[in-house]
Each structure stands twice: as C-alpha cells, then as structure tokens.
C-alpha atoms as a PDB file:
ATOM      1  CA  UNK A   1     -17.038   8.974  -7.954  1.00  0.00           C
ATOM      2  CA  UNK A   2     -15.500   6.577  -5.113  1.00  0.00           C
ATOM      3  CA  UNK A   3     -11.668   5.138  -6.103  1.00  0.00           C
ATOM      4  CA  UNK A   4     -10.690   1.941  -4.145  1.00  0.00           C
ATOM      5  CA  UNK A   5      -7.157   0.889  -3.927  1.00  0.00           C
ATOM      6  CA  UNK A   6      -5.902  -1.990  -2.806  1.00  0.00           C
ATOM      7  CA  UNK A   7      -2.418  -1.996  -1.310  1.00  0.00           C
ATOM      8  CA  UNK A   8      -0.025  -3.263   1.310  1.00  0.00           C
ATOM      9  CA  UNK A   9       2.166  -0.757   3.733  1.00  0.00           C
ATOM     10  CA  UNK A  10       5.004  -3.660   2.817  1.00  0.00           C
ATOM     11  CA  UNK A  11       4.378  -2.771  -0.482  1.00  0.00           C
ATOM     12  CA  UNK A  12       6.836   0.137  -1.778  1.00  0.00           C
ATOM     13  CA  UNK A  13       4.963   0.503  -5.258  1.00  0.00           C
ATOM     14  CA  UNK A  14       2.165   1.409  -2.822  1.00  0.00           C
ATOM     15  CA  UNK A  15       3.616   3.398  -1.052  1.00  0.00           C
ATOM     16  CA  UNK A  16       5.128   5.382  -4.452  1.00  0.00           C
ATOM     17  CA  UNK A  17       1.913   4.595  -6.130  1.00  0.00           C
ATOM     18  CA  UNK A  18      -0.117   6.240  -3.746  1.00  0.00           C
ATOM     19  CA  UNK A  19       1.769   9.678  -3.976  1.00  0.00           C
ATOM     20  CA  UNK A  20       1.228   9.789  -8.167  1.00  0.00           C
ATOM     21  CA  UNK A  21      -2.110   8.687  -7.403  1.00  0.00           C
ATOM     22  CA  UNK A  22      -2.453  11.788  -5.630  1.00  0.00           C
ATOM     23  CA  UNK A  23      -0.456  13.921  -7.938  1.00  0.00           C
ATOM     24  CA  UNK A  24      -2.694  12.894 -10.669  1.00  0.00           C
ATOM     25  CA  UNK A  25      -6.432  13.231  -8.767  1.00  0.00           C
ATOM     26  CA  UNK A  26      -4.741  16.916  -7.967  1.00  0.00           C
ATOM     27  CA  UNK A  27      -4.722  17.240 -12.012  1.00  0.00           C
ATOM     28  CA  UNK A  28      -8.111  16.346 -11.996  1.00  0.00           C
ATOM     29  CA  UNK A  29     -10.974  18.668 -12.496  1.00  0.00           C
ATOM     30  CA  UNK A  30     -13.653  16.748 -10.548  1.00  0.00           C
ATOM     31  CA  UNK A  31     -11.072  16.008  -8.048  1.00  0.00           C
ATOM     32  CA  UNK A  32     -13.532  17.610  -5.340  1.00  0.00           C
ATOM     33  CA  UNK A  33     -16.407  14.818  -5.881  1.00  0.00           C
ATOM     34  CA  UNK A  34     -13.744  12.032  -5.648  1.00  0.00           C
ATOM     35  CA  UNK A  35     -14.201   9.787  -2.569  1.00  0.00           C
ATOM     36  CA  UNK A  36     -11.150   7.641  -1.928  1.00  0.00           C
ATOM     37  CA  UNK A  37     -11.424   4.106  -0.402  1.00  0.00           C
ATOM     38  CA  UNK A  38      -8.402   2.334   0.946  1.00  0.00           C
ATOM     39  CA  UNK A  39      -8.615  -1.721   0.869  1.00  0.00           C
ATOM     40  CA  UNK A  40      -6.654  -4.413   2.534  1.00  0.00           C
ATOM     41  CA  UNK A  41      -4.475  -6.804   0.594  1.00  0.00           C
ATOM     42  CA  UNK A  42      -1.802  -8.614   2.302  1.00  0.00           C
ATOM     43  CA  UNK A  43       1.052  -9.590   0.016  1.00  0.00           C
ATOM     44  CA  UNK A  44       2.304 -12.859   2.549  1.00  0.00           C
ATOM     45  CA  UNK A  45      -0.804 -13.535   4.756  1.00  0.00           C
ATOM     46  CA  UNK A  46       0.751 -16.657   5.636  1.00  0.00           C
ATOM     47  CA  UNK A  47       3.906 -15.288   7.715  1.00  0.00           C
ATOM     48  CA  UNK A  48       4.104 -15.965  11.150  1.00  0.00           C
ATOM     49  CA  UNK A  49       3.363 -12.447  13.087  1.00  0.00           C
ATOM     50  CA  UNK A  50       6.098 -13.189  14.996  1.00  0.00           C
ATOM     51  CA  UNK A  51       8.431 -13.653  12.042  1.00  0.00           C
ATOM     52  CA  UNK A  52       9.969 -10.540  11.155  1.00  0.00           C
ATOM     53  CA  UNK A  53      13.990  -9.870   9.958  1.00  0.00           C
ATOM     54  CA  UNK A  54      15.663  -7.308   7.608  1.00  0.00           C
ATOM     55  CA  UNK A  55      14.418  -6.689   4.334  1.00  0.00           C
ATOM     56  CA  UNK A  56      17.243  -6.669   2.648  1.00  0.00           C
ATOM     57  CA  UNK A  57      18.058 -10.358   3.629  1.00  0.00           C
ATOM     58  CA  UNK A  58      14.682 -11.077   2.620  1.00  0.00           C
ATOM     59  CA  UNK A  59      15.149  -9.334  -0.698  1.00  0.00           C
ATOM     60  CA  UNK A  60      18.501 -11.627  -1.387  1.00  0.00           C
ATOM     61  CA  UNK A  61      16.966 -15.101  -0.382  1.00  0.00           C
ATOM     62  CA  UNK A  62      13.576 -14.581  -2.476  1.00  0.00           C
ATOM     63  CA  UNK A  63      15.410 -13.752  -5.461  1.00  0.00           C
ATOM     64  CA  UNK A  64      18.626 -15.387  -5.111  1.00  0.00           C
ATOM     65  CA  UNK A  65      20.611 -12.666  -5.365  1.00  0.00           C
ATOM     66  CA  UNK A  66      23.737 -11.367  -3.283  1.00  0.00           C
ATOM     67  CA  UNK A  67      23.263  -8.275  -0.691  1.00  0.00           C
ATOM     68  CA  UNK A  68      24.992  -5.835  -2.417  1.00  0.00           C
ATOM     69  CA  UNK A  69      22.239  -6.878  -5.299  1.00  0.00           C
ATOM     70  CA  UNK A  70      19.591  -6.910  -2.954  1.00  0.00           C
ATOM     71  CA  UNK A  71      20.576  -3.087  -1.920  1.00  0.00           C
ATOM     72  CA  UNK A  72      20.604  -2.068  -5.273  1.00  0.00           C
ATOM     73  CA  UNK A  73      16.793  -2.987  -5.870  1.00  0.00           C
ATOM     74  CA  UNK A  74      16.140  -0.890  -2.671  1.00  0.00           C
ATOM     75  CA  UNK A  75      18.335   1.742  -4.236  1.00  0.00           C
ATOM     76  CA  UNK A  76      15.969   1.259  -7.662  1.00  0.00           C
ATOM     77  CA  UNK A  77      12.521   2.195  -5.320  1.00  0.00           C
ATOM     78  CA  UNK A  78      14.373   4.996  -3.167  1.00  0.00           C
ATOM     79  CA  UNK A  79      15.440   6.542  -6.354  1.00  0.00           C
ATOM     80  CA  UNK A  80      11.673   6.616  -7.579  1.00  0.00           C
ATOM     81  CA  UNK A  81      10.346   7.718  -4.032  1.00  0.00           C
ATOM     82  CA  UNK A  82      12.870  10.369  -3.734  1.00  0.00           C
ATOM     83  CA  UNK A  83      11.268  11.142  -6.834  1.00  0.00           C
ATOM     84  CA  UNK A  84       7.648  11.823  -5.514  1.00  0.00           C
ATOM     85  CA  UNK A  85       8.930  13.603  -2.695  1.00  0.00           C
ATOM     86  CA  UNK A  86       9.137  10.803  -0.283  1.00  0.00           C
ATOM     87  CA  UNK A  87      11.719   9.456   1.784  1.00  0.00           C
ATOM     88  CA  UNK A  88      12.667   6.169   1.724  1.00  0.00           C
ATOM     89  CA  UNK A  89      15.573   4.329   3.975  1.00  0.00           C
ATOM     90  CA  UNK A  90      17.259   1.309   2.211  1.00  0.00           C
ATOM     91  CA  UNK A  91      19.081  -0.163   4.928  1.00  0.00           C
ATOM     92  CA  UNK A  92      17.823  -1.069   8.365  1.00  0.00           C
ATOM     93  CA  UNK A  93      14.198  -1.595   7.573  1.00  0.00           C
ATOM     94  CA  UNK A  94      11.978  -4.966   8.866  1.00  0.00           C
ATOM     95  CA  UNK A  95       9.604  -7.099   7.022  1.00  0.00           C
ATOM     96  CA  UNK A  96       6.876  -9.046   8.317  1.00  0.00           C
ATOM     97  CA  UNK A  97       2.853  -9.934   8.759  1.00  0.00           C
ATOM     98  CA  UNK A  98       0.585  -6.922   8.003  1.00  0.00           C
ATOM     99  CA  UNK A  99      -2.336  -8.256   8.995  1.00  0.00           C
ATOM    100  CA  UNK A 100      -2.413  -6.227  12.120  1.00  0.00           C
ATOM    101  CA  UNK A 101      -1.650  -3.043  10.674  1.00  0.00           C
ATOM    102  CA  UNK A 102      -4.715  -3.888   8.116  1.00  0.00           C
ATOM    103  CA  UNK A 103      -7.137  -4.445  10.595  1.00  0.00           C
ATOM    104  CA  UNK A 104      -6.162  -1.099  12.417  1.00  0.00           C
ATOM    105  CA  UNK A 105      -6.732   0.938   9.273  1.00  0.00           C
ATOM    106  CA  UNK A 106     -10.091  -0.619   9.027  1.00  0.00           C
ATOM    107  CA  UNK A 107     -10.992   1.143  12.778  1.00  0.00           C
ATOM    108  CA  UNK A 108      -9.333   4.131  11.282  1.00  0.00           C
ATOM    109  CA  UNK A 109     -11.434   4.004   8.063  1.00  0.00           C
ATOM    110  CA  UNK A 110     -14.599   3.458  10.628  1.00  0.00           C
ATOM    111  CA  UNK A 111     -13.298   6.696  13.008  1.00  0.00           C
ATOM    112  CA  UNK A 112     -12.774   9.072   9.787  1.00  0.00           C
ATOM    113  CA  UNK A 113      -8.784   8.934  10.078  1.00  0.00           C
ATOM    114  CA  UNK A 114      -7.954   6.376   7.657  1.00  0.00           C
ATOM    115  CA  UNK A 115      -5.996   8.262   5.301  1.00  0.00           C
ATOM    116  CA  UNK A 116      -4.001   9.812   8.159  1.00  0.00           C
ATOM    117  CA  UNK A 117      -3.017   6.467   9.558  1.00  0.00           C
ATOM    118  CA  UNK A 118      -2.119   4.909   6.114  1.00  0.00           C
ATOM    119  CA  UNK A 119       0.508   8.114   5.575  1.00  0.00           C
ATOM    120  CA  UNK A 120       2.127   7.568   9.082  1.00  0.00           C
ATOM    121  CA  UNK A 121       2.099   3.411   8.574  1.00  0.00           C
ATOM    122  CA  UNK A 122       3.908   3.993   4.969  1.00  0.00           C
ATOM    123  CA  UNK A 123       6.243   7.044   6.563  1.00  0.00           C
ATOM    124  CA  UNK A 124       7.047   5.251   9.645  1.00  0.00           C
ATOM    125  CA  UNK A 125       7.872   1.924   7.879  1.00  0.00           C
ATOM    126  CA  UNK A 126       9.754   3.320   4.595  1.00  0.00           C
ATOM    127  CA  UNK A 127      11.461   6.710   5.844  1.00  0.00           C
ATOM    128  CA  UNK A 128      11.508   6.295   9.418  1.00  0.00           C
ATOM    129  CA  UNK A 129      13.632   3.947  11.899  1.00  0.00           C
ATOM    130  CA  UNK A 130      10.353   3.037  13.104  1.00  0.00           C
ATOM    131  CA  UNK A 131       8.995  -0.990  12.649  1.00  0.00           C
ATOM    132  CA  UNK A 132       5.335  -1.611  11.826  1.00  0.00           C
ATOM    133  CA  UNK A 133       5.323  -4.840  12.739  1.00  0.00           C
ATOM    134  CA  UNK A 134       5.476  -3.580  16.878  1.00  0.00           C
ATOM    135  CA  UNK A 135       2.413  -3.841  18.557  1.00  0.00           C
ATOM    136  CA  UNK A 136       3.373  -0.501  20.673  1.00  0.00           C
ATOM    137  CA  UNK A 137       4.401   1.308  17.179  1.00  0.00           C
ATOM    138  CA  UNK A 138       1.108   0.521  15.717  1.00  0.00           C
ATOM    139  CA  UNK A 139      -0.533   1.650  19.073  1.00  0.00           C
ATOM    140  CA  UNK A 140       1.475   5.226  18.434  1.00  0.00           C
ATOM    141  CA  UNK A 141       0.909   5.426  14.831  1.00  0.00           C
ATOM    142  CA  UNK A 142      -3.006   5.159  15.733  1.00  0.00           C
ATOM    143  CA  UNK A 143      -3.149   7.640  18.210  1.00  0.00           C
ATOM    144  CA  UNK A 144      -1.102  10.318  16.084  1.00  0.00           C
ATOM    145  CA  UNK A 145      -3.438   9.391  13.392  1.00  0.00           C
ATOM    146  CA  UNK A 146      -6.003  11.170  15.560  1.00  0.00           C
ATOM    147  CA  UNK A 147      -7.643   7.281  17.421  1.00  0.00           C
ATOM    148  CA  UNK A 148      -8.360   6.773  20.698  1.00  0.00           C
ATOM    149  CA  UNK A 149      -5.584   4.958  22.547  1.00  0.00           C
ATOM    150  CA  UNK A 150      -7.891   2.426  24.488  1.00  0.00           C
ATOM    151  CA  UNK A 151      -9.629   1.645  21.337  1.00  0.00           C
ATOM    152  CA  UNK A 152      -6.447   0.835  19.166  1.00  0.00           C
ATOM    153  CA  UNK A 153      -5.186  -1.030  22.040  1.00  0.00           C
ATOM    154  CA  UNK A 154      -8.346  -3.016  22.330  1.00  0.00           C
ATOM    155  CA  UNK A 155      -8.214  -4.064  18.835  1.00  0.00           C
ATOM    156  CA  UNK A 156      -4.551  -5.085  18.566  1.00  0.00           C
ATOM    157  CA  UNK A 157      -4.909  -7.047  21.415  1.00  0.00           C
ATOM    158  CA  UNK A 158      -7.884  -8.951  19.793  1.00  0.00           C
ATOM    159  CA  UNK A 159      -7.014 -10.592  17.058  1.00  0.00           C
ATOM    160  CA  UNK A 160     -11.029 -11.218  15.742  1.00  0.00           C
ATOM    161  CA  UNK A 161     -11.325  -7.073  15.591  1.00  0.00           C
ATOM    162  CA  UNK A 162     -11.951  -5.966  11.874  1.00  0.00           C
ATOM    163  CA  UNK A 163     -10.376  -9.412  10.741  1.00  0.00           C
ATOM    164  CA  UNK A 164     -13.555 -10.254   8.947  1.00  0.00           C
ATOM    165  CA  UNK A 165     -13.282  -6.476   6.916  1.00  0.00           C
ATOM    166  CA  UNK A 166      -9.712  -7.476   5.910  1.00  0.00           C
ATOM    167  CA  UNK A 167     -10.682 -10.841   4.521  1.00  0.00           C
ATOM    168  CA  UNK A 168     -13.466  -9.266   3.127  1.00  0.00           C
ATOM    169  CA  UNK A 169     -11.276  -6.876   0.860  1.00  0.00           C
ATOM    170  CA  UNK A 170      -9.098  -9.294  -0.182  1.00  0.00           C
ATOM    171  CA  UNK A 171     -11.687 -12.052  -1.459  1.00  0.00           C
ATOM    172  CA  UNK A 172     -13.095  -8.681  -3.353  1.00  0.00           C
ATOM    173  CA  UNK A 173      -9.471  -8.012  -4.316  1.00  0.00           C
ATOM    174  CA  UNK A 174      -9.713 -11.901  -6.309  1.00  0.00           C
ATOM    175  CA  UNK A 175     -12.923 -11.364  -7.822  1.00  0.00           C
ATOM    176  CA  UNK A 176     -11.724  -8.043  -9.297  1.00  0.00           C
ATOM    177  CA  UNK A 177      -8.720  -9.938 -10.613  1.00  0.00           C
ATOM    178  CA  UNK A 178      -5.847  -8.461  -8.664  1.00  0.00           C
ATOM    179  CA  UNK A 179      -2.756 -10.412  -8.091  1.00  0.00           C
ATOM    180  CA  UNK A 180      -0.593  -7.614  -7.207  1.00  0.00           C
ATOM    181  CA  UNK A 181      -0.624  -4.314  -5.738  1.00  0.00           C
ATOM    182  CA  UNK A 182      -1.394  -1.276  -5.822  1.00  0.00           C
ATOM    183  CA  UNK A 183      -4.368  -2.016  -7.128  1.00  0.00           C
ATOM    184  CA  UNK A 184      -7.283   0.645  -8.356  1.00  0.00           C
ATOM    185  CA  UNK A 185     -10.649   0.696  -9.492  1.00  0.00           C
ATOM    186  CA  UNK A 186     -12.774   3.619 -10.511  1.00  0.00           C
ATOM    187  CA  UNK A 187     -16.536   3.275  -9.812  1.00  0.00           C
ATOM    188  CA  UNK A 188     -16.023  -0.089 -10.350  1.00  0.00           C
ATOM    189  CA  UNK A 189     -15.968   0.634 -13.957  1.00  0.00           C
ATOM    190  CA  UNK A 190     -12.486   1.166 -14.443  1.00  0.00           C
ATOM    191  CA  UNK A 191      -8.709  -0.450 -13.428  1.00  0.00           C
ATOM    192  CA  UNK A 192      -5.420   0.840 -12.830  1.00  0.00           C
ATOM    193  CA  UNK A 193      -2.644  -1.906 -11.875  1.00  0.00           C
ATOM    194  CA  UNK A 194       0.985  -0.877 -10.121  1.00  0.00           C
ATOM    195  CA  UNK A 195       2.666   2.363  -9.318  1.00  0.00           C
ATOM    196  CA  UNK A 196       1.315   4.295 -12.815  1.00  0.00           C
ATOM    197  CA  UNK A 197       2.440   7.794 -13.378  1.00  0.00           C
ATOM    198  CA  UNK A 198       0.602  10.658 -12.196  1.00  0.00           C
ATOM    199  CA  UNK A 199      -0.857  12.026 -15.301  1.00  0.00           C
ATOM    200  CA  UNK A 200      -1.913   7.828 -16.344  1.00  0.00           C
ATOM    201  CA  UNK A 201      -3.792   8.175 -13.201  1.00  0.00           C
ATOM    202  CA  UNK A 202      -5.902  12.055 -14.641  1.00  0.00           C
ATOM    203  CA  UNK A 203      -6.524  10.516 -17.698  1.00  0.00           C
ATOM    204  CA  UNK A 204      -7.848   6.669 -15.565  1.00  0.00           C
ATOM    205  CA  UNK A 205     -10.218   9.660 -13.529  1.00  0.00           C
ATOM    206  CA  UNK A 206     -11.167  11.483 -16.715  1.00  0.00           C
ATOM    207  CA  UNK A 207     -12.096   8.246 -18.359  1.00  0.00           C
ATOM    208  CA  UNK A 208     -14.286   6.811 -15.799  1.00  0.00           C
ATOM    209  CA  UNK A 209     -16.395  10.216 -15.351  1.00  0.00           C
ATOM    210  CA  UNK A 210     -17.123   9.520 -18.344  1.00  0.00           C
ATOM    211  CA  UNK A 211     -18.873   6.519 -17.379  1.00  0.00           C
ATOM    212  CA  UNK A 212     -16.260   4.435 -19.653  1.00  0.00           C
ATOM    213  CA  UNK A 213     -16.818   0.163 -19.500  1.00  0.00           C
ATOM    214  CA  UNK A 214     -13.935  -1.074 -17.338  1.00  0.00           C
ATOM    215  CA  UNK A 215     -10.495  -1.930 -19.180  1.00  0.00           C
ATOM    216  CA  UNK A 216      -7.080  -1.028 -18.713  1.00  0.00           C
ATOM    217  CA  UNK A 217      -4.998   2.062 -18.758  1.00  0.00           C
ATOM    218  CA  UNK A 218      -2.677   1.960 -21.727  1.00  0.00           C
ATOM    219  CA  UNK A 219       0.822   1.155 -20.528  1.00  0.00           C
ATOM    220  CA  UNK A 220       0.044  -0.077 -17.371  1.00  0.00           C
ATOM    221  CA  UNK A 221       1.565  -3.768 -18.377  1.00  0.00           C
ATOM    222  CA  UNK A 222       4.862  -1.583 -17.106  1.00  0.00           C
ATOM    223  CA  UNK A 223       3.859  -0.174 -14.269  1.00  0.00           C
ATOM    224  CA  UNK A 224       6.186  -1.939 -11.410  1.00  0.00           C
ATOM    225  CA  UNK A 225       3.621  -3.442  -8.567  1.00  0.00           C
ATOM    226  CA  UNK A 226       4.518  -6.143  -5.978  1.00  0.00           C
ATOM    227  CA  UNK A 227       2.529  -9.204  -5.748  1.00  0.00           C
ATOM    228  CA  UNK A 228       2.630 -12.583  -3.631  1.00  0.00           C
ATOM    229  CA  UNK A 229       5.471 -13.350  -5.459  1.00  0.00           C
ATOM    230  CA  UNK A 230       7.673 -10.248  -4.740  1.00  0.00           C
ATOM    231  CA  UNK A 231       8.119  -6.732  -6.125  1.00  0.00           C
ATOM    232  CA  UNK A 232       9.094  -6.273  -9.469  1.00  0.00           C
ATOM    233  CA  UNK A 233      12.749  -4.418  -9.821  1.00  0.00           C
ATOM    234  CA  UNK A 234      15.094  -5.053 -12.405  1.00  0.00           C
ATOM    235  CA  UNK A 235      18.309  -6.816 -11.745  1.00  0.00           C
ATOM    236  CA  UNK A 236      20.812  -4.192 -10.908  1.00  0.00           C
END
C-alpha cells in the first residue's frame, strides 16, 4: 500500500503531523508493506526567495495580532511537538520560499534519502538555530542526508532542477482537493487532512487495506493543518 503526503517544512502541523503519522503506521499490522511517498506543496509559492524575516513578526501581521499573541500561537504548536517528542524553538526562527528546499527533496526522493532529508529540513528549521531558507544550509542538510555534495550544489544553483516534479505534486495536490497541509492519501482510495492523532492515522491504514472507497476520517474537520491562508491556532 503506498501513502502520499503532502506537506510543507514551513508547515509545523507537518512537521507534528508527520511524527503521529508515524506513531500510528508503527500501530499498524501491515506496517511492513507500507511504502511512504513524500509530495511537495508550498504554502506561499509566491514569496520572493529572497524575502525571508522572523516568524513571529510574520505570525502578528497575518493575523493582526500583537507579539506577545503571536508567541503564544508558537507556544500552542511547541506544546503539541514537545508532545510527540520533538523539539520545537519559538523564538528566533525565519520564514520564507520553500521552493528550493522542495526541489532538493525531490533529488533526495530520486537518490533513496528522501525521508532522511525531510527529518533534518523539519529538525533544522523547527528545533535547531539553523535557517532553511540558506542556500549553504540546504547544501549541508543534503549531504548529511547521505547526497552527493556536487549534485545538491548543482541543483540549487539551477533553478529548472526538479521544478517541473514540484509543480507536478502540487497541481496533483488540487485535483485531490487539498487546500491545506499535511495532506494524506492512502492508495488513492482514502484521505486524511491536518496533524490527526496517531491512532486516527491506524484506523485511516486499517481502513484502506481494506480496500475502503475514499472518504474522510471521522474527526478530522479538527485536526489543525496550515493552508495558504495560515496555520490554524486558536487565539491565545
């Protein structure tokens, strides 16, 4: 059975999401003949890639809100990545254009290392003092993710490499219906939307093994996810 999910590394219901995900295919008693797909899905493809700043100030002027309100909707998603086991810094981190870091995971996907490199992008960007959005990070990232240097290098520096792959998964990601992230689908039979549970996501598995039409996963109207428009977090 293959599972795609759609996410963004600026996403942090991905980056919680994908941690129950994997909580929940550990549950799962087929878990052995799951393949797992990772697709691209930029949540701002229209930023400038040289326009990146502080989250938090980005958090407070898309929502209106003060910075001491904007911190505690960072404090909201630590809290719940804490949760999973994952670190998570709320001050001090940048935001900006993925669209390099997507094409990158699609050499990784094409080199066997894919998974690898999405766990460093999401550690280096949400627990670590480390920006994403730096051509010589991403360079790093790919070699500890196992890639050769001169080939990482070679396709940050052009800007055509893989960009067809990423547009690719994201018209798929429109046709499927997604407007927000994370984003799975099960054999292409079955959909789970935002940062579900881990035991939503073993019963999701169960269902589509057994070769179940596709519909949603009961609750998952809940589940908090991050779209175009922003992530959803509850007013402090």
């Amino acid at each position: 059975m293959r599972v795609e999910i759609w996410s963004d590394i600026a996403c942090p219901w991905c980056y919680v999401g994908k941690a129950r995900f994997e909580k929940g295919l550990e549950a799962f008693a087929h878990r052995d003949d799951v393949e797992v797909v990772h697709r691209s899905f930029e949540l701002d493809p229209h930023r400038a890639k040289s326009d990146t700043g502080p989250v938090l100030e980005m958090l407070a002027k898309k929502y209106g809100r003060t910075l001491d309100e904007a911190r505690a909707m960072e404090q909201h998603v630590a809290t719940n990545a804490h949760a999973e086991g994952l670190g998570y810094r709320t001050e001090g981190r940048d935001h900006g254009n993925t669209f390099d870091i997507h094409r990158l995971l699609h050499l990784a996907k094409a080199r066997g290392r894919q998974s690898e490199l999405l766990d460093l992008a999401y550690r280096a960007n949400f627990a670590e003092e480390r920006s994403v959005f730096d051509t010589e990070t991403l360079a790093a990232l790919g070699v500890e993710a196992g890639l050769d240097e001169a080939e990482v290098r070679a396709v940050l520096a052009d800007e055509s490499a893989y960009a067809e792959a990423v547009r690719e998964d994201e018209r798929e990601a429109a046709e499927l219906g997604a407007n927000s992230v994370p984003f799975f689908v099960l054999d292409r039979r079955y959909g789970v939307s935002g940062g579900q549970p881990a035991e939503v996501f073993t019963q999701a598995l169960e269902q589509a093994w057994q070769g179940r039409v596709l519909q949603p996963v009961g609750g998952e109207a809940d589940a908090e996810a991050c779209g175009p428009d922003g992530c959803e977090v509850p007013r402090a």
